[in-house]
Protein backbone atom coordinates (compact mmCIF):
# COMPACT_ATOMS: atom_id res chain seq x y z
CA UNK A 1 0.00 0.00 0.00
CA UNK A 2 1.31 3.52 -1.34
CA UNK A 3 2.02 5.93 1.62
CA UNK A 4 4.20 9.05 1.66
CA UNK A 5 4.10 13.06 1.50
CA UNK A 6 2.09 15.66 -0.83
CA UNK A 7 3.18 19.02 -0.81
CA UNK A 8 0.61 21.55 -2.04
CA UNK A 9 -1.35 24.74 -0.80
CA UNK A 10 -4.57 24.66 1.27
CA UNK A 11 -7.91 24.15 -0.78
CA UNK A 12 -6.05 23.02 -3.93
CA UNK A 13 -9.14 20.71 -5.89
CA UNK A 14 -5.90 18.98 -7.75
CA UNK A 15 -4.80 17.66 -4.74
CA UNK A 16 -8.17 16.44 -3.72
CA UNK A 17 -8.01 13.99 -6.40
CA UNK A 18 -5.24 12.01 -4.77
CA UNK A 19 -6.34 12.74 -0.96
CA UNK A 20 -9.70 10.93 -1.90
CA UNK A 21 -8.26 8.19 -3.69
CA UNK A 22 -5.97 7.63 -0.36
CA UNK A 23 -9.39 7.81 1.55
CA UNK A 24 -10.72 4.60 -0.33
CA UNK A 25 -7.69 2.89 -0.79
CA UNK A 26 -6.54 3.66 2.89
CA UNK A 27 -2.83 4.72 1.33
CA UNK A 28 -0.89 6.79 4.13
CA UNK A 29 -0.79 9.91 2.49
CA UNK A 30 0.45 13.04 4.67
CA UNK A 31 0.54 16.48 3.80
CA UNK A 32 3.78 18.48 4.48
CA UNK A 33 3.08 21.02 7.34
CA UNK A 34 5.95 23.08 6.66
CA UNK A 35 4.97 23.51 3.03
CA UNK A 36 4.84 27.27 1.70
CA UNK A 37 3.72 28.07 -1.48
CA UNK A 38 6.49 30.05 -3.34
CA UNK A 39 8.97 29.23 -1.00
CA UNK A 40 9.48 25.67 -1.01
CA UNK A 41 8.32 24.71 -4.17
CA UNK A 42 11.05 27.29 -5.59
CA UNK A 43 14.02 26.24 -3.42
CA UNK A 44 16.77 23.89 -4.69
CA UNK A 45 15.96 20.73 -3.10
CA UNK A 46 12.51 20.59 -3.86
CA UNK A 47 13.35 21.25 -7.75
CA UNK A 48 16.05 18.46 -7.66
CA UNK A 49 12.89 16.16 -7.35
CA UNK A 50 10.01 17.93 -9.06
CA UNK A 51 11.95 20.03 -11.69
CA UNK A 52 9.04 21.93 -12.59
CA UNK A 53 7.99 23.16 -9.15
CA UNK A 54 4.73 22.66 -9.56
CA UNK A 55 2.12 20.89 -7.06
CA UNK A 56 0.40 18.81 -5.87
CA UNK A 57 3.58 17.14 -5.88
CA UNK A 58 4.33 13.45 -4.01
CA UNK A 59 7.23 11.97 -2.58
CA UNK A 60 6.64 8.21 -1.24
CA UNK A 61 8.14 6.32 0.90
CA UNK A 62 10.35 4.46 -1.03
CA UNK A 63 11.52 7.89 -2.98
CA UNK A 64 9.36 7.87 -5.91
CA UNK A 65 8.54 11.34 -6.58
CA UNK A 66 5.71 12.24 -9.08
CA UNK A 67 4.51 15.52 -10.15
CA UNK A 68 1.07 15.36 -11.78
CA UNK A 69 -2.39 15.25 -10.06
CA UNK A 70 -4.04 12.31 -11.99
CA UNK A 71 -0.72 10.46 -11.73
CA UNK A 72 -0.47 11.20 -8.07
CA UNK A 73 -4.04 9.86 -7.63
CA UNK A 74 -3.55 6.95 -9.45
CA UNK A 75 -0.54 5.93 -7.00
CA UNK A 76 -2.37 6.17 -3.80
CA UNK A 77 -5.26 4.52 -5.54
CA UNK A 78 -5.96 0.61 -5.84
CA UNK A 79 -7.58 -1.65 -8.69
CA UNK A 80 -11.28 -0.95 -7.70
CA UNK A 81 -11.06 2.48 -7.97
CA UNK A 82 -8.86 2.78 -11.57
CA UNK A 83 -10.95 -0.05 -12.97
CA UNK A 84 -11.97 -3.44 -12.10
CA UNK A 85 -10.83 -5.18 -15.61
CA UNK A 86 -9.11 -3.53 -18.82
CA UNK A 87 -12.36 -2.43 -20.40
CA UNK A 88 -13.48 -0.10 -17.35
CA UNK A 89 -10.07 1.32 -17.01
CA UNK A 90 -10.33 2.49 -20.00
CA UNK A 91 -13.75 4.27 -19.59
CA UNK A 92 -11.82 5.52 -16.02
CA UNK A 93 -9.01 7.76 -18.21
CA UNK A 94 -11.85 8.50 -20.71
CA UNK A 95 -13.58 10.66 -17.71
CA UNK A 96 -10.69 11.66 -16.38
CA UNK A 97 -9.57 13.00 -19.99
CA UNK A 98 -12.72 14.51 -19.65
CA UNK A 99 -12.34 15.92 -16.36
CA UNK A 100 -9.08 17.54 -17.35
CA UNK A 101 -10.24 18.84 -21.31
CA UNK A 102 -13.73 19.80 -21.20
CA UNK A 103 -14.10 21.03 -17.53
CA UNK A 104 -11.20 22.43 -16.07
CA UNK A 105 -10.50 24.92 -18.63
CA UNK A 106 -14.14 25.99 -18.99
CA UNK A 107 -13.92 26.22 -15.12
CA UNK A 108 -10.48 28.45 -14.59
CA UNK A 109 -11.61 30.76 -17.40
CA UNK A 110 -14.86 31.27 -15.80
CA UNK A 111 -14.62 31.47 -11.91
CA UNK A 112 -10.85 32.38 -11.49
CA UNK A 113 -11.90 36.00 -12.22
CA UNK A 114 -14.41 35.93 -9.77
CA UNK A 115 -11.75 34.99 -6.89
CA UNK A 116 -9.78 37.62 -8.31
CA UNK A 117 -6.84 35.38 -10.12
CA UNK A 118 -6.78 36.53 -13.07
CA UNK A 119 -8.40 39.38 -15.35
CA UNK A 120 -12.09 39.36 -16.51
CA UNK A 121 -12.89 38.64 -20.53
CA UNK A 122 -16.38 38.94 -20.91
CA UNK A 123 -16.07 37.39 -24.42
CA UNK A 124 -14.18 34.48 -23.20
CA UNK A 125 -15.99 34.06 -19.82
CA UNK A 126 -19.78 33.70 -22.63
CA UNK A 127 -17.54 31.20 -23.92
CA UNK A 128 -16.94 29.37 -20.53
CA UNK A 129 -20.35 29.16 -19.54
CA UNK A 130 -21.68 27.65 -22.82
CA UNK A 131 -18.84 24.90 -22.24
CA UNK A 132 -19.66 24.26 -18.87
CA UNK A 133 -23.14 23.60 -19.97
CA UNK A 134 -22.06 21.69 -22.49
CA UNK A 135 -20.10 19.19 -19.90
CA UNK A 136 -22.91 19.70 -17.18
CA UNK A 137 -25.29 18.02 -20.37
CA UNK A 138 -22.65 15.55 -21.35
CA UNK A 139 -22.79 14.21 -17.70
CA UNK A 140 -26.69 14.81 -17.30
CA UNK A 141 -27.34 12.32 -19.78
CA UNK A 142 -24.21 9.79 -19.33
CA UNK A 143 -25.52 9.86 -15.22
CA UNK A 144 -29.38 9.49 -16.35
CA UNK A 145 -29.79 5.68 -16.18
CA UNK A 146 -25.78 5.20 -13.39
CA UNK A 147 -25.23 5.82 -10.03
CA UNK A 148 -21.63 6.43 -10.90
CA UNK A 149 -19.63 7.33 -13.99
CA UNK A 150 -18.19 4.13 -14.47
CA UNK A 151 -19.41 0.60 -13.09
CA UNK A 152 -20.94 -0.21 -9.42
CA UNK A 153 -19.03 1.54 -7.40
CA UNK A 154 -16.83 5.50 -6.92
CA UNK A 155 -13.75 5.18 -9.21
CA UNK A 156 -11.49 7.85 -9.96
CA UNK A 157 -13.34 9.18 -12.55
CA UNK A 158 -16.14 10.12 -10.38
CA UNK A 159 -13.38 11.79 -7.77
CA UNK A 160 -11.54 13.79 -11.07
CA UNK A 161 -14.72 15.10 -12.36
CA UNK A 162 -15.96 15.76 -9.05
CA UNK A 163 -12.87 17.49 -7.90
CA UNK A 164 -12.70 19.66 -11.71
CA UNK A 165 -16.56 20.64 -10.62
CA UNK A 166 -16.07 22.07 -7.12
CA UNK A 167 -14.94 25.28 -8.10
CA UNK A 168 -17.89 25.67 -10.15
CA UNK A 169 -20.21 24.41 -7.84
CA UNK A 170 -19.13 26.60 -5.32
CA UNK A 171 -18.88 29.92 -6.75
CA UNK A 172 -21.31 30.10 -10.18
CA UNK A 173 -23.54 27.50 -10.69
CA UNK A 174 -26.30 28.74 -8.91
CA UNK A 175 -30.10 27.20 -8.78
CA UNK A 176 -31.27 28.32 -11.94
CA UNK A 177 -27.95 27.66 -14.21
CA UNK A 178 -27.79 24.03 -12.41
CA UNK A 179 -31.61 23.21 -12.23
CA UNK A 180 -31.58 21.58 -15.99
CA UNK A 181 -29.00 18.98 -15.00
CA UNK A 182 -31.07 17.16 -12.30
CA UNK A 183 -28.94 13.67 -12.59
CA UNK A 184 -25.51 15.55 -12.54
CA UNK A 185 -26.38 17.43 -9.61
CA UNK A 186 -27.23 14.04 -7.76
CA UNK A 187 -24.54 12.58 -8.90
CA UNK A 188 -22.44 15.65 -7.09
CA UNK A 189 -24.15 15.94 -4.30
CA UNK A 190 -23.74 12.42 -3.15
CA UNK A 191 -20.08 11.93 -4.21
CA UNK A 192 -19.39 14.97 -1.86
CA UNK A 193 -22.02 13.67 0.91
CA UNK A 194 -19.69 10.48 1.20
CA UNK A 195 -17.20 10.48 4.67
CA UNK A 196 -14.12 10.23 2.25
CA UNK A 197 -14.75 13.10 0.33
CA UNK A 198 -16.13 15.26 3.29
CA UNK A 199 -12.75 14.00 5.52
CA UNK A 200 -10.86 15.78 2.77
CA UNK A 201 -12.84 18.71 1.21
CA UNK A 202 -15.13 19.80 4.61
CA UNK A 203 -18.80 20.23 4.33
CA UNK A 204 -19.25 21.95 0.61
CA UNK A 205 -21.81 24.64 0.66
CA UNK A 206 -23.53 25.07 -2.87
CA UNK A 207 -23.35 28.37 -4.58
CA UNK A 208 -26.81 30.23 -4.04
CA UNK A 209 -25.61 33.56 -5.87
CA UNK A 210 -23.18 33.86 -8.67
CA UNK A 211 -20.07 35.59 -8.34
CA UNK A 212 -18.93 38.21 -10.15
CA UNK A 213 -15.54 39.56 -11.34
CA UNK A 214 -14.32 42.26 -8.58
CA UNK A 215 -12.12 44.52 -9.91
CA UNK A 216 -10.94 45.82 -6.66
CA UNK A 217 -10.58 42.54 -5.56
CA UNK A 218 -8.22 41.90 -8.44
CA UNK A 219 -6.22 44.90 -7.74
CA UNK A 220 -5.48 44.37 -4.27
CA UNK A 221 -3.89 40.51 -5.20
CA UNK A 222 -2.57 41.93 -8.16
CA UNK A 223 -0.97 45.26 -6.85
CA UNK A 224 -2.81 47.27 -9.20
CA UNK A 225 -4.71 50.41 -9.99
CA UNK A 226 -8.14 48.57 -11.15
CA UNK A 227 -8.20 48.72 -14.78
CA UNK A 228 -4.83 50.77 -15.00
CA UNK A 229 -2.47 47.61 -15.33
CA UNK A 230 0.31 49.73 -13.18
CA UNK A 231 2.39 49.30 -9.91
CA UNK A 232 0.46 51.40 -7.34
CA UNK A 233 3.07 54.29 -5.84
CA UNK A 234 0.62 55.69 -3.20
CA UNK A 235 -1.17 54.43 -0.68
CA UNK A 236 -5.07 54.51 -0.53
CA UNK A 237 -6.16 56.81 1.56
CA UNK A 238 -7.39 56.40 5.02
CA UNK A 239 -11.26 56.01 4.27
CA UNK A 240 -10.91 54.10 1.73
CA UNK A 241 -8.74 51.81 3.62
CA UNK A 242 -11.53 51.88 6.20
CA UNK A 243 -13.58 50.94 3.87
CA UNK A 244 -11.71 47.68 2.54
CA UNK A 245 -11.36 47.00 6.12
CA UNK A 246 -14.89 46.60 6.84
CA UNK A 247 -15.54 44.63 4.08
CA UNK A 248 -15.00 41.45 5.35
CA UNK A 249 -17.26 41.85 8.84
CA UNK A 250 -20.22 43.11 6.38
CA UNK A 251 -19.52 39.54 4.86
CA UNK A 252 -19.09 37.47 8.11
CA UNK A 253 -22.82 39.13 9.36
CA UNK A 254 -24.41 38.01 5.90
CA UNK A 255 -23.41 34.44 6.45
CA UNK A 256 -24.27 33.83 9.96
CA UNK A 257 -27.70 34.30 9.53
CA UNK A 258 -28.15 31.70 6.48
CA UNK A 259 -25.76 29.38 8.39
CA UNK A 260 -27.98 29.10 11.67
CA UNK A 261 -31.44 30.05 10.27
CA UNK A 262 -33.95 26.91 10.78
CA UNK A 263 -36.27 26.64 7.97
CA UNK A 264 -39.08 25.86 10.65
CA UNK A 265 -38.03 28.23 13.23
CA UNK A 266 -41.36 30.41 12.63
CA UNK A 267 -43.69 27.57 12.58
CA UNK A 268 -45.73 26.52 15.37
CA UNK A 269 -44.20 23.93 17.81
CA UNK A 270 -46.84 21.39 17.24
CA UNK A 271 -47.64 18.19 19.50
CA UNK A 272 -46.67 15.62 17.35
CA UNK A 273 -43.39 14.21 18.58
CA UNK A 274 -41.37 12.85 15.26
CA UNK A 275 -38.63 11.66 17.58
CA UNK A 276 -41.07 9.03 19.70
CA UNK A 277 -43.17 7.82 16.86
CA UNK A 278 -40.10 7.17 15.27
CA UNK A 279 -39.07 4.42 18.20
CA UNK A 280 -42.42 3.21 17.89
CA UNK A 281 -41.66 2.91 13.81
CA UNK A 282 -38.16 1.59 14.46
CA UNK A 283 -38.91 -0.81 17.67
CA UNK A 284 -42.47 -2.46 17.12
CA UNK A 285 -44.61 -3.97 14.65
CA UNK A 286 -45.26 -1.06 11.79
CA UNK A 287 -48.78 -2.29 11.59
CA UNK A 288 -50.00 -3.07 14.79
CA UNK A 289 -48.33 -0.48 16.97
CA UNK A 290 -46.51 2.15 15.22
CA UNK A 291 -49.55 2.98 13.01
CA UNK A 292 -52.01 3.22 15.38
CA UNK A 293 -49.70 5.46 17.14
CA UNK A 294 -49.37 7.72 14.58
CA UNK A 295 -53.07 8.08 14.06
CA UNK A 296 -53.51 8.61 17.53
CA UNK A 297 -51.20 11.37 18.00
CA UNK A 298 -50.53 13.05 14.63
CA UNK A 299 -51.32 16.91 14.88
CA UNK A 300 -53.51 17.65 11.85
CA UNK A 301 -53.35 21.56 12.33
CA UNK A 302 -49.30 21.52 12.22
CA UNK A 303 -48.31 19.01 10.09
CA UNK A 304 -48.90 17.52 6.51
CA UNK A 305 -48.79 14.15 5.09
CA UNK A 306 -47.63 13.98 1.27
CA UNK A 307 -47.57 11.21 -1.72
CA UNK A 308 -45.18 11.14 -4.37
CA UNK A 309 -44.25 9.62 -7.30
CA UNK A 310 -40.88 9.26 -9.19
CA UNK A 311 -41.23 11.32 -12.97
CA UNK A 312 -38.77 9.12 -14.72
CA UNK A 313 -39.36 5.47 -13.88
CA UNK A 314 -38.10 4.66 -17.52
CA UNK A 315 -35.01 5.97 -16.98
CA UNK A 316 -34.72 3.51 -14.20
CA UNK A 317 -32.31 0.75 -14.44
CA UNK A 318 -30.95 -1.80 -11.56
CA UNK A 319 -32.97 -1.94 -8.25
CA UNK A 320 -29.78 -1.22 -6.33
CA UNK A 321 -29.34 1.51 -8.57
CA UNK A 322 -32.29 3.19 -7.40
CA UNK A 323 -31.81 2.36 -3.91
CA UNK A 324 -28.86 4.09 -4.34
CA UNK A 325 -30.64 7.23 -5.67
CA UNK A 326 -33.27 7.24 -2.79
CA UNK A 327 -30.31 6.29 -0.18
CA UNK A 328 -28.22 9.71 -1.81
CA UNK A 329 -31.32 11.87 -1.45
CA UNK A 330 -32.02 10.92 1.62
CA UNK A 331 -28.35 11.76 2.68
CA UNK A 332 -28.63 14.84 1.03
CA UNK A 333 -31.88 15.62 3.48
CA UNK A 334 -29.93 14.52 6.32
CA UNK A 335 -31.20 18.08 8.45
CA UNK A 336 -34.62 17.53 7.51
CA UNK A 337 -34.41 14.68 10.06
CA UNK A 338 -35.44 16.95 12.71
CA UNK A 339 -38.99 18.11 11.52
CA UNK A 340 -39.79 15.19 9.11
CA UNK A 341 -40.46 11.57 8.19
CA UNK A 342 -40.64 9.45 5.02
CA UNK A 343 -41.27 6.22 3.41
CA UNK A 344 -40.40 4.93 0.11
CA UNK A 345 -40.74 2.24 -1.82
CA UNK A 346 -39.37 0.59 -4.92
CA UNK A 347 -41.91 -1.57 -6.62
CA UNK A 348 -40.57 -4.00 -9.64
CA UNK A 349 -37.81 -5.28 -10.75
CA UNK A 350 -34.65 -5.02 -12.66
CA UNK A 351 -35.09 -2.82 -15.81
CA UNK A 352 -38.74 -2.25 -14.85
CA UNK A 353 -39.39 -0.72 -11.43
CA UNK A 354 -40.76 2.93 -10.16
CA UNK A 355 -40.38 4.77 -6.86
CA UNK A 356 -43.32 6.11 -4.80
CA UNK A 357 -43.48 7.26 -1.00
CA UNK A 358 -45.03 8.84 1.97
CA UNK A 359 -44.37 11.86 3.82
CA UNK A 360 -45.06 13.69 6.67
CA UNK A 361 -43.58 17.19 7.73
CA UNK A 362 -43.96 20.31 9.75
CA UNK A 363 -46.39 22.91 8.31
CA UNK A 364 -48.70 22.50 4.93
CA UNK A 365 -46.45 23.76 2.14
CA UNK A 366 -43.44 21.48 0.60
CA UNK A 367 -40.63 21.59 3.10
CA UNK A 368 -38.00 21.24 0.27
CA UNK A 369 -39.13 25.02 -1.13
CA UNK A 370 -38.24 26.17 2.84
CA UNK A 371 -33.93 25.83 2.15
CA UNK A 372 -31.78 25.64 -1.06
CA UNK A 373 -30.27 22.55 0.62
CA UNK A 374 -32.74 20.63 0.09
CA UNK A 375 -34.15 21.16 -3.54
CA UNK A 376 -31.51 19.06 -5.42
CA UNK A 377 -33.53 15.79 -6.14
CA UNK A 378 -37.30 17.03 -5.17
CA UNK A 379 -38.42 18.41 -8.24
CA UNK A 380 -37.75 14.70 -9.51
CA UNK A 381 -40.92 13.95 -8.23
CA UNK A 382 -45.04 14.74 -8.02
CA UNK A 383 -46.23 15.87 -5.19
CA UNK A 384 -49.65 15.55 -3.70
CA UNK A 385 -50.67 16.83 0.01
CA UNK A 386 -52.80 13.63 1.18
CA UNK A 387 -56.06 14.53 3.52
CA UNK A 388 -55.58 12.95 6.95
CA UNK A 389 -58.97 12.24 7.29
CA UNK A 390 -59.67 10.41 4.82
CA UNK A 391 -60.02 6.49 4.44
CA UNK A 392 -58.00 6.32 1.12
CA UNK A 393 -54.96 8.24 2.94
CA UNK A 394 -54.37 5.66 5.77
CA UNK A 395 -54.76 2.71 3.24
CA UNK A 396 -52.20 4.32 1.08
CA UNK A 397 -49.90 4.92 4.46
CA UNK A 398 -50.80 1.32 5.09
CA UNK A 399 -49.67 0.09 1.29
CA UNK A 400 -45.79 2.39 2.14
């Protein structure tokens, strides 16, 4: 098993690749902690091994020292994750080709002016976006009837595209550019859901606004007059300096709120108690026990009980491929817990099988519309707000 040192820069998505692979394959991979960006990287014994100075950059154990993300990924990795036989190896470097030629450039040219990297080109940033949607498409359809991009399980292709897409993810796509590519966002949200992809990237919060390019913010990393191209000489006066330094508490007070905000917080408290019928649900017979107990005690006025239906039950393959998409949307919904409940079933079989459940939630409108977090798969399905009172409700609670 591969083990050793990477060398590279906080946050760097190319190094993710190889930290996630290590994460599956359980490779000892270590980043150096005295590491600094410019310094090391540029000193002579780090360029008698990696001659171009670039990183993510490995040294192993045994001394091999490799230079190149996908390559560096591929050595921590193991056979499962760069393909099970010859033919789905190949289909691995096809994706990761992919990953490298039709995202990544689309994705620099596009967000790195919104972090301030590198200069804005409106013509070439038009040109970006159509790309990206080109490759979001691409993966859309590929992803329509897969759980992953290549066989049963997460290979490397997944964790290159996945890594080429966070930058994207994070800072442009927002709702409405993303809300055409319903599989693709699945597909990301559950690969980034997953314990070895969160132990390396953190929790990944999904771009709700779209950046823009900051000239000001450009100048400052840059050393620049905006727009000017040359060397400041003076320095900015004292409001203005005020100014910049307020800038960041303005944004620290914007996020707290959407951070710790409860989407239910306003509603009333209720007097059904999700947490005890679901020990009733978990602990005794569904039928004769847990049901009756529901009845019993759900709160009418407070909560709502809701039917739906998968839209694209043709597009459905394997059964354990669409276990897997219920099991990644209910990951996905994991803080929903709190102030909800659900049921659903997969009726069929291989090749021919739909999805259909029951739910039941706090208040009477659709919980998903409450939070951005949790509109990534709903719009998948119908909806229809079931009347508690009625005899054709409990059968159909009965039949989930």
């Amino acid at each position: 098993m591969a083990s050793g040192t990477l060398y590279t820069f906080p946050d760097n998505f190319r190094a993710f690749k190889a930290l996630i692979a290590a994460q599956y394959s359980g490779a000892d991979v270590k980043i150096s902690p005295g590491f600094k960006f410019g310094e090391t990287n540029k000193s002579k014994s780090f360029l008698e091994k990696f001659p171009l100075g670039k990183v993510p950059a490995f040294e192993s154990a045994s001394g091999d020292c490799l230079f190149e993300s996908n390559a560096i990924a591929q050595y921590v990795s193991n056979a499962q994750l760069m393909g099970a036989n010859s033919r789905d190896a190949a289909f691995v470097q096809q994706w990761i080709n992919f990953a490298d030629n039709e995202v990544l450039p689309a994705s620099c040219t596009w967000v790195f002016p919104c972090l301030g990297i590198m200069q804005f080109n409106k013509q070439e940033t038009e040109k970006a976006k159509e790309q990206v949607k080109k490759a979001l498409g691409v993966l859309n359809g590929h992803l329509s009837k897969r759980t992953f991009l290549v066989g049963e399980r997460i290979s490397q292709a997944d964790i290159s595209v996945a890594c080429n897409l966070l930058l994207l993810y994070k800072h442009v796509l927002d709702p409405s550019f993303r809300a055409p590519y319903i599989h693709t966002n699945r597909w990301f949200t559950t690969l980034v859901n997953q314990p070895q992809f969160s132990a390396v990237i953190g929790p990944l919060k999904m771009c709700s606004k779209m950046a823009e390019f900051d000239s000001k913010k450009f100048a400052e990393l840059h050393g620049q007059t905006a727009g000017s191209g040359k060397k400041e000489k003076q320095p900015k006066p004292a409001a203005k300096k005020k100014e910049k330094e307020a800038e960041p508490e303005e944004e620290e007070e914007e996020e707290k709120p959407r951070e710790s905000k409860d989407p239910f917080a306003s509603f009333p408290k209720g007097t059904f108690n999700f947490d005890e019928f679901k020990r009733e649900y978990s602990n005794k017979d569904t039928l004769t026990e847990a049901l009756p107990y529901f009845w019993k005690n759900f709160d009418k006025e407070n909560y709502s009980i809701w039917f739906c239906e998968y839209k694209y039950n043709d597009e459905l393959a394997k059964i354990f491929m669409t276990s897997n998409l219920i099991r990644g949307m209910f990951q996905r919904l994991e803080k929903l817990n709190k102030n909800a409940f659900a049921s659903m079933c997969i009726f069929g079989e291989d090749n021919k099988n739909t999805v259909s459940g029951v739910w039941v939630w706090k208040g009477h409108q659709l919980a998903f519309e409450l939070s951005p977090d949790w509109q990534i798969d709903y719009e998948s399905y119908s909806w229809k707000k079931l009347d508690p009172n009625t005899e054709e409700t409990k059968n159909l609670v009965i039949k989930l």
